[in-house]
C-alpha atoms as a PDB file:
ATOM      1  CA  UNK A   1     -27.322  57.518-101.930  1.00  0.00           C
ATOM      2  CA  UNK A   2     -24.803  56.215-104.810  1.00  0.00           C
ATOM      3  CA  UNK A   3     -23.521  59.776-105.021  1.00  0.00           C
ATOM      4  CA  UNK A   4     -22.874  59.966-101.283  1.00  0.00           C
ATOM      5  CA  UNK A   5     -20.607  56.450-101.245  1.00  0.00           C
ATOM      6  CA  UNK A   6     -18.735  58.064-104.078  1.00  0.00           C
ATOM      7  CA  UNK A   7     -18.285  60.995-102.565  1.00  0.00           C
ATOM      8  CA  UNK A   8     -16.919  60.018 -99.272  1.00  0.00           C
ATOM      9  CA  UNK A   9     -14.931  57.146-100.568  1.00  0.00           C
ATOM     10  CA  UNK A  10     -12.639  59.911-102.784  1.00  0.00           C
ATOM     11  CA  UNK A  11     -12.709  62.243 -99.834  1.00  0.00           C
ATOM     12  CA  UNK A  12     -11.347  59.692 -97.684  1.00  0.00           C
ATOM     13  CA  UNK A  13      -8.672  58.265-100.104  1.00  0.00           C
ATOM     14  CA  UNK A  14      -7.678  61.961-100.928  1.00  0.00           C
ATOM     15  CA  UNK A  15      -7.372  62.958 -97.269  1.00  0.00           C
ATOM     16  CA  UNK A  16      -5.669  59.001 -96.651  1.00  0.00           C
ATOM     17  CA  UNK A  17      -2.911  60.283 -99.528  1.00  0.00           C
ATOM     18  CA  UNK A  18      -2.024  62.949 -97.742  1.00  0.00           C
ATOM     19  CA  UNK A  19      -1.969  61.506 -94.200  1.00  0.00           C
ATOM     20  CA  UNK A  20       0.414  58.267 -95.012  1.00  0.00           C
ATOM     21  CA  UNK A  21       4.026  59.435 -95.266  1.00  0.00           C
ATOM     22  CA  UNK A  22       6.726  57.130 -96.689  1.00  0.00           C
ATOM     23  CA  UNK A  23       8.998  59.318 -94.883  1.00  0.00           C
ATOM     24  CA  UNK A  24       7.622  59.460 -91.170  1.00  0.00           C
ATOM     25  CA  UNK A  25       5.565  57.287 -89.118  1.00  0.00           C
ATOM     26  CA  UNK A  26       3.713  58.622 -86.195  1.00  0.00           C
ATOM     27  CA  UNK A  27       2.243  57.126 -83.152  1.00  0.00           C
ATOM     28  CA  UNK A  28       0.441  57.550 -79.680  1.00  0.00           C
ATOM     29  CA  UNK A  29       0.653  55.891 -76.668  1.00  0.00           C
ATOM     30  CA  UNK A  30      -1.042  56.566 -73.231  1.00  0.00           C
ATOM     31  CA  UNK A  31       0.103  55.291 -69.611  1.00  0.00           C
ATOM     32  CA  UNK A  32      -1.669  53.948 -67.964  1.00  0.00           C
ATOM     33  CA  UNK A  33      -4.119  52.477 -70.883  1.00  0.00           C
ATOM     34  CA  UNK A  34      -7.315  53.058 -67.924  1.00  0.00           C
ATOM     35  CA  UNK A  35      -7.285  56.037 -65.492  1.00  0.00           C
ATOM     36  CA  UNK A  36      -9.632  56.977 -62.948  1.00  0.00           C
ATOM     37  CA  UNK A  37     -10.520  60.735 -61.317  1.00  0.00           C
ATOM     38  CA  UNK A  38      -6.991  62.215 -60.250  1.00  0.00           C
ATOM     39  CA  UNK A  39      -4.989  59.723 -62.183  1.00  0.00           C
ATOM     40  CA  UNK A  40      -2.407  61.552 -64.480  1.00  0.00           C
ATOM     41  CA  UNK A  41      -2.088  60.257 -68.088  1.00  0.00           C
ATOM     42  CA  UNK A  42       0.876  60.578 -70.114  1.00  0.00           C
ATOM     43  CA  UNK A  43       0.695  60.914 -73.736  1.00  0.00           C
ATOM     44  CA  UNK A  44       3.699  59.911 -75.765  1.00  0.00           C
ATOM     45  CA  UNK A  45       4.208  60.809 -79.254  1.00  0.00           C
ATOM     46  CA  UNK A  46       7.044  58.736 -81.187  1.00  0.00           C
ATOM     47  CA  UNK A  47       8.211  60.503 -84.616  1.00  0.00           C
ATOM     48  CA  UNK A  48      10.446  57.685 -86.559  1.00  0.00           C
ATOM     49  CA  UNK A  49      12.095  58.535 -90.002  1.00  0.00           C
ATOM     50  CA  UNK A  50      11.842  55.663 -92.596  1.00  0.00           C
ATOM     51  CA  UNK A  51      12.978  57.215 -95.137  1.00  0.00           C
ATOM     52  CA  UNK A  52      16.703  56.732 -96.397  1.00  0.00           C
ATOM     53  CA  UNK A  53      17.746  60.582 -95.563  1.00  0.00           C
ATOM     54  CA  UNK A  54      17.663  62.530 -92.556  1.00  0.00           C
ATOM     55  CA  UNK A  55      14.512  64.826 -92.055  1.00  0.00           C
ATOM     56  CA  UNK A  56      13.929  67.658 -89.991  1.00  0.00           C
ATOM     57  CA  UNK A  57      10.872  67.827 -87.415  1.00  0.00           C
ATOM     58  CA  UNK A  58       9.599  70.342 -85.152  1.00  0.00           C
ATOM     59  CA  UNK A  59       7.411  68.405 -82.783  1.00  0.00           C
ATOM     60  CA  UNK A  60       6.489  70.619 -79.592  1.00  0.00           C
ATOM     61  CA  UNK A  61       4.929  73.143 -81.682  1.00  0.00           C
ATOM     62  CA  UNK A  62       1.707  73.525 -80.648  1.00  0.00           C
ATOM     63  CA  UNK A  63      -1.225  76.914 -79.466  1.00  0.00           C
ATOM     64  CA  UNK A  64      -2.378  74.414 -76.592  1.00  0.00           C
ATOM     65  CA  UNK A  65      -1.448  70.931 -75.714  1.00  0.00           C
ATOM     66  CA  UNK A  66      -4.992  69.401 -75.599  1.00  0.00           C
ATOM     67  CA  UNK A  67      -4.910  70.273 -79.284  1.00  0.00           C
ATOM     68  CA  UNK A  68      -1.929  67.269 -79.849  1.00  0.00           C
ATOM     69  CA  UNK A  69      -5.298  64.781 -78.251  1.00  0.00           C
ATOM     70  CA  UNK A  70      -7.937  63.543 -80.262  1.00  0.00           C
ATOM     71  CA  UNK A  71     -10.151  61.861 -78.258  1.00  0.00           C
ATOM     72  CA  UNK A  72     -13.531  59.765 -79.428  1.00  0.00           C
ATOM     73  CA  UNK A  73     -16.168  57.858 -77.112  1.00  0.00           C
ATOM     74  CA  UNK A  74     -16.084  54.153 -78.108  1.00  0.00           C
ATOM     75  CA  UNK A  75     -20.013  53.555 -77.710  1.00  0.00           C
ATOM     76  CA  UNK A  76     -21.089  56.986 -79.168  1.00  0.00           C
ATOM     77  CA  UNK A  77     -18.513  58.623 -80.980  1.00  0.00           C
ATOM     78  CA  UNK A  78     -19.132  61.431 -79.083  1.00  0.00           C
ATOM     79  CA  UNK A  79     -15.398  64.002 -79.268  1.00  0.00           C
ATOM     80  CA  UNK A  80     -13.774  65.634 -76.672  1.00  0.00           C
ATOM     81  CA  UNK A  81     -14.389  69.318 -76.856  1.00  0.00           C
ATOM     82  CA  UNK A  82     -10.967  71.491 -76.230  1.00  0.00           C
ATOM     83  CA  UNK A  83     -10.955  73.955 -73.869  1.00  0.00           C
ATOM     84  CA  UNK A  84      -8.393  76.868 -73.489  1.00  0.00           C
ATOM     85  CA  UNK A  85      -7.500  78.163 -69.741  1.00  0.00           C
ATOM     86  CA  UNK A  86      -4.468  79.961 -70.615  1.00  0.00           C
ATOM     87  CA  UNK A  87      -3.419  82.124 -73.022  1.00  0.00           C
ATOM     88  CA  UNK A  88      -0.929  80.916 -75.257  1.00  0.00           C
ATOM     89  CA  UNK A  89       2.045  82.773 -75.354  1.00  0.00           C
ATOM     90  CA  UNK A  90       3.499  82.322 -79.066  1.00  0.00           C
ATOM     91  CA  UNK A  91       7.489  81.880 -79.238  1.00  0.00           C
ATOM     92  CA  UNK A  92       8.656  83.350 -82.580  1.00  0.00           C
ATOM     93  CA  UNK A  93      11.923  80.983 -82.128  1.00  0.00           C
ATOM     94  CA  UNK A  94      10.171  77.926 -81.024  1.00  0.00           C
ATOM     95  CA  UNK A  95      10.499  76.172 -84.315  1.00  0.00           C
ATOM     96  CA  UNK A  96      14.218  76.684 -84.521  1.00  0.00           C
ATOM     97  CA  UNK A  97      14.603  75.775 -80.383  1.00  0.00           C
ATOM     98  CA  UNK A  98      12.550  72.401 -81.205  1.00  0.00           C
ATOM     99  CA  UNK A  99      13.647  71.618 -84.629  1.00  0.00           C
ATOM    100  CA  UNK A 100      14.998  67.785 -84.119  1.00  0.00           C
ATOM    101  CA  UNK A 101      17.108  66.296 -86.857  1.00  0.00           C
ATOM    102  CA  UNK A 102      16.295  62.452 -87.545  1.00  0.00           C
ATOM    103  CA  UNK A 103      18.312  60.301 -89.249  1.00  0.00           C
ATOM    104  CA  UNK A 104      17.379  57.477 -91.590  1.00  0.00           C
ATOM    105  CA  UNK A 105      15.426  54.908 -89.242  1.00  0.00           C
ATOM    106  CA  UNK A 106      15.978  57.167 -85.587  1.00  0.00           C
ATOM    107  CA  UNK A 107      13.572  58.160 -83.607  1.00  0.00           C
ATOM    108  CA  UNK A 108      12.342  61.240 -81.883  1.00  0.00           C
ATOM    109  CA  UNK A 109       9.600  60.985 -78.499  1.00  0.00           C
ATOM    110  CA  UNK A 110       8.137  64.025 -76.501  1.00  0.00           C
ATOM    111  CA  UNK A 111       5.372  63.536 -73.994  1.00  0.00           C
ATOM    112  CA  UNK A 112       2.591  65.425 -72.560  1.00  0.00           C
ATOM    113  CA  UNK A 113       0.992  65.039 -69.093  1.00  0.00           C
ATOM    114  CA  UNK A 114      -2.456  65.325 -67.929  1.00  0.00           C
ATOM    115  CA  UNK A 115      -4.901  64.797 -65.159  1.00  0.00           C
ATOM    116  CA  UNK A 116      -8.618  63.155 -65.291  1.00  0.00           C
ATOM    117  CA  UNK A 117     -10.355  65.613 -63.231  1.00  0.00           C
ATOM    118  CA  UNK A 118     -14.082  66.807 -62.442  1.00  0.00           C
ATOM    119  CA  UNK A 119     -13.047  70.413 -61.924  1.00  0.00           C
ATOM    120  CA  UNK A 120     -11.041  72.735 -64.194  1.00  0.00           C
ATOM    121  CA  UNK A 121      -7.912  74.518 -62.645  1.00  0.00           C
ATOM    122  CA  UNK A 122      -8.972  78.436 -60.674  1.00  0.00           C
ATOM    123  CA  UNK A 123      -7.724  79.829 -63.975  1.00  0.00           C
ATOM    124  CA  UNK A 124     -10.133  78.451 -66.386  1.00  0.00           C
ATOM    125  CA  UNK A 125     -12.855  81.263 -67.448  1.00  0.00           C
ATOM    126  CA  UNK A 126     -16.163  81.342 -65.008  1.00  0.00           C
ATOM    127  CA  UNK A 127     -18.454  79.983 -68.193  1.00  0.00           C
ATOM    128  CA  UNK A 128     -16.147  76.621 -68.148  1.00  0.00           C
ATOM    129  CA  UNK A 129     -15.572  75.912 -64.371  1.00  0.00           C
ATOM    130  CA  UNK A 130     -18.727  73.932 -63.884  1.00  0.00           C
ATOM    131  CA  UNK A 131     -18.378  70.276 -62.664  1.00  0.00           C
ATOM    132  CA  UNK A 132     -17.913  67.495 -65.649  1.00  0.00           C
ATOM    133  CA  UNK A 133     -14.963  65.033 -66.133  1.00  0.00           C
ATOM    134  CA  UNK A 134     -12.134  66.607 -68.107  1.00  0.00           C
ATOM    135  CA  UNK A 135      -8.620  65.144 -69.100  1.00  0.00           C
ATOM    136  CA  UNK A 136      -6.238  68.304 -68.095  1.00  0.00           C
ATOM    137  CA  UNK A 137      -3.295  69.567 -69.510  1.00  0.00           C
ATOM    138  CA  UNK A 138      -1.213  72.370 -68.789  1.00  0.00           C
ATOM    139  CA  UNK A 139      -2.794  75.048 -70.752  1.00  0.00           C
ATOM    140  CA  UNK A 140      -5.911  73.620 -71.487  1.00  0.00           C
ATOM    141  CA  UNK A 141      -8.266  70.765 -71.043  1.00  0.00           C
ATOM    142  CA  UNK A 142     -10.225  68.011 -73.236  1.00  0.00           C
ATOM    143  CA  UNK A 143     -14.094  68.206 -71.912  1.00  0.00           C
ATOM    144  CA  UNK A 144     -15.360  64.480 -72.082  1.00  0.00           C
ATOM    145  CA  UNK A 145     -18.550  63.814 -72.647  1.00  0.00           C
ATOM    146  CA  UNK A 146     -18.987  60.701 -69.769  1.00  0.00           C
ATOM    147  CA  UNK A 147     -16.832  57.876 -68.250  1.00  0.00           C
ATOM    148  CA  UNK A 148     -15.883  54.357 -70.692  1.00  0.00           C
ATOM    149  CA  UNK A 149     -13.384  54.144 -73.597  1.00  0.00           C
ATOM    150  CA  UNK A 150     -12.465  56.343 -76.139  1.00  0.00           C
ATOM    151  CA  UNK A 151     -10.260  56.359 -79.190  1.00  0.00           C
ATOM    152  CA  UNK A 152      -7.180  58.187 -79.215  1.00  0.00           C
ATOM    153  CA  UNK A 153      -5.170  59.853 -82.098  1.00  0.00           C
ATOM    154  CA  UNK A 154      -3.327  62.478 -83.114  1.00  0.00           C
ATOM    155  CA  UNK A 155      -1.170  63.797 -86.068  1.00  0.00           C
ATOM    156  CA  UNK A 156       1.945  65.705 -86.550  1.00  0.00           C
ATOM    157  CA  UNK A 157       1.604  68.963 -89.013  1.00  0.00           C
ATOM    158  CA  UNK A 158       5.573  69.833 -90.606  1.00  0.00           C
ATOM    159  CA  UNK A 159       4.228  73.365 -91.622  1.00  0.00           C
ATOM    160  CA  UNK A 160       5.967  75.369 -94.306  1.00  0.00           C
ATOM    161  CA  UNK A 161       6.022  78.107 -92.968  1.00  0.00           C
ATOM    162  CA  UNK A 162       8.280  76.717 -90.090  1.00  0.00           C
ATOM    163  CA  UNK A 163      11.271  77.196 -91.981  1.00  0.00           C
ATOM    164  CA  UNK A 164      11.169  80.940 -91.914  1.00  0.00           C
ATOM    165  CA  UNK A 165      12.326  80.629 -88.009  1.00  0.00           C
ATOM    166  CA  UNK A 166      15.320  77.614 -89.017  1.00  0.00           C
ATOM    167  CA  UNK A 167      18.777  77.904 -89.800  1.00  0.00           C
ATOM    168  CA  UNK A 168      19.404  78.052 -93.744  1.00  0.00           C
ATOM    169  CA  UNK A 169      20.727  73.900 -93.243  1.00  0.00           C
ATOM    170  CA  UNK A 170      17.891  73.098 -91.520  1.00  0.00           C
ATOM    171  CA  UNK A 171      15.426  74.499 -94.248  1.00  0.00           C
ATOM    172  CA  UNK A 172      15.998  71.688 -96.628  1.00  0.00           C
ATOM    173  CA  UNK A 173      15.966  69.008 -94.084  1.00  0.00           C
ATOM    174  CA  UNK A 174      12.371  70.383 -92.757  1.00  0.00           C
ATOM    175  CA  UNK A 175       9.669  67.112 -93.435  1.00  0.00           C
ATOM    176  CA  UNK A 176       6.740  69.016 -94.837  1.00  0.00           C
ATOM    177  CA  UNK A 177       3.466  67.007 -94.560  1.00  0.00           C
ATOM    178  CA  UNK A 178       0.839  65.291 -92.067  1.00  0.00           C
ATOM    179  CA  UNK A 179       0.642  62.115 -90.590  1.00  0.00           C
ATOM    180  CA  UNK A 180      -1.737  61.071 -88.487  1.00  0.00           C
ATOM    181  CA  UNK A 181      -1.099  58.116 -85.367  1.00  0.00           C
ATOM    182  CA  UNK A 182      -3.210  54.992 -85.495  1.00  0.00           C
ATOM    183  CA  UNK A 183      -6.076  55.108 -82.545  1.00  0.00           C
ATOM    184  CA  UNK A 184      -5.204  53.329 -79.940  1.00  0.00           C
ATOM    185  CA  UNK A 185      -7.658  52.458 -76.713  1.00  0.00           C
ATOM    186  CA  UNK A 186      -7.604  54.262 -73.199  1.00  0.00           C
ATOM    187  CA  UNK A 187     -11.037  54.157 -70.683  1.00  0.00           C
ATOM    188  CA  UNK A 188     -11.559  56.557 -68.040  1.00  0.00           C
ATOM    189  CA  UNK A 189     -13.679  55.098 -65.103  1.00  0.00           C
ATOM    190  CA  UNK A 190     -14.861  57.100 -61.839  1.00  0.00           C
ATOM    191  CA  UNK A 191     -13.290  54.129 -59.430  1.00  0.00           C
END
């Protein structure tokens, strides 16, 4: 049992090294904070450099947008289980097109847009269009398991390997690292 503790407390202060940047903070918001069936939901991201040099960020970089939305039932800690209805079609320029230069203490926001829904969109595959309450992006969906609240996060990945599609100016300034949002609160309620 001793072991266990001691185990999990260094995984969780390695993983909370890594996920705490000095450079960039990283947040979530969703409006509205409580959403019934056919309500849309929009998720806003904020990237803000505090560092004291500009940094590079590629933030709509991402296979499906349900991906950028962790979500967590309050009362059972029960996730949202992703699920793909499109294929994603893979840019190989979309890092340079969305690379976003921030200088010491800007900011950078992008938002995504969903639906609460029982139903998944015609083009979902047969095996996943049974009835259920799903959040719904544009590409893909986040399968809930019931109404109430849920904790919401997220994190931003600057991937290495990004800077093989950037500019040779914009390599350097590329912010390498992950940073996850605090959870905030939203409910979803059938009236």
């Amino acid at each position: 049992m001793m072991r266990t503790r001691i185990l999990l407390t260094l995984l969780t202060l390695a993983v909370a090294g890594s996920a705490f940047s000095k450079d960039l903070t990283f947040s979530i918001r969703a409006t509205p904070a409580s959403a019934k069936i056919g309500d849309r939901v929009t998720f806003t991201f904020l990237y803000t450099n505090t560092s004291k040099h500009e940094i590079g960020i590629v933030p709509e970089y991402y296979a499906y947008e349900a991906l950028d939305v962790h979500l967590k039932k309050s009362d059972t800690g029960r996730a949202g289980e992703m699920i793909p209805y499109l294929t994603p079609y893979i840019d190989p320029n979309l890092a340079r097109r969305n690379f976003r230069l921030l200088n010491s203490g800007k900011t950078y926001s992008s938002q995504l847009i969903a639906k609460l829904s029982t139903t998944l969109p015609r083009s979902a595959q047969p095996q996943n269009r049974g009835s259920g309450l799903y959040l719904v992006f544009r590409d893909s969906a986040i399968k809930l398991p019931g109404f109430g609240k849920y904790e919401a996060t997220s994190r931003y990945l600057g991937m290495k390997s990004y800077k093989d599609q950037l500019a040779t100016p914009d390599k350097s300034r590329l912010w390498v690292g992950r940073v996850f949002a605090s959870p905030i609160v939203i409910e979803f309620r059938n009236r």
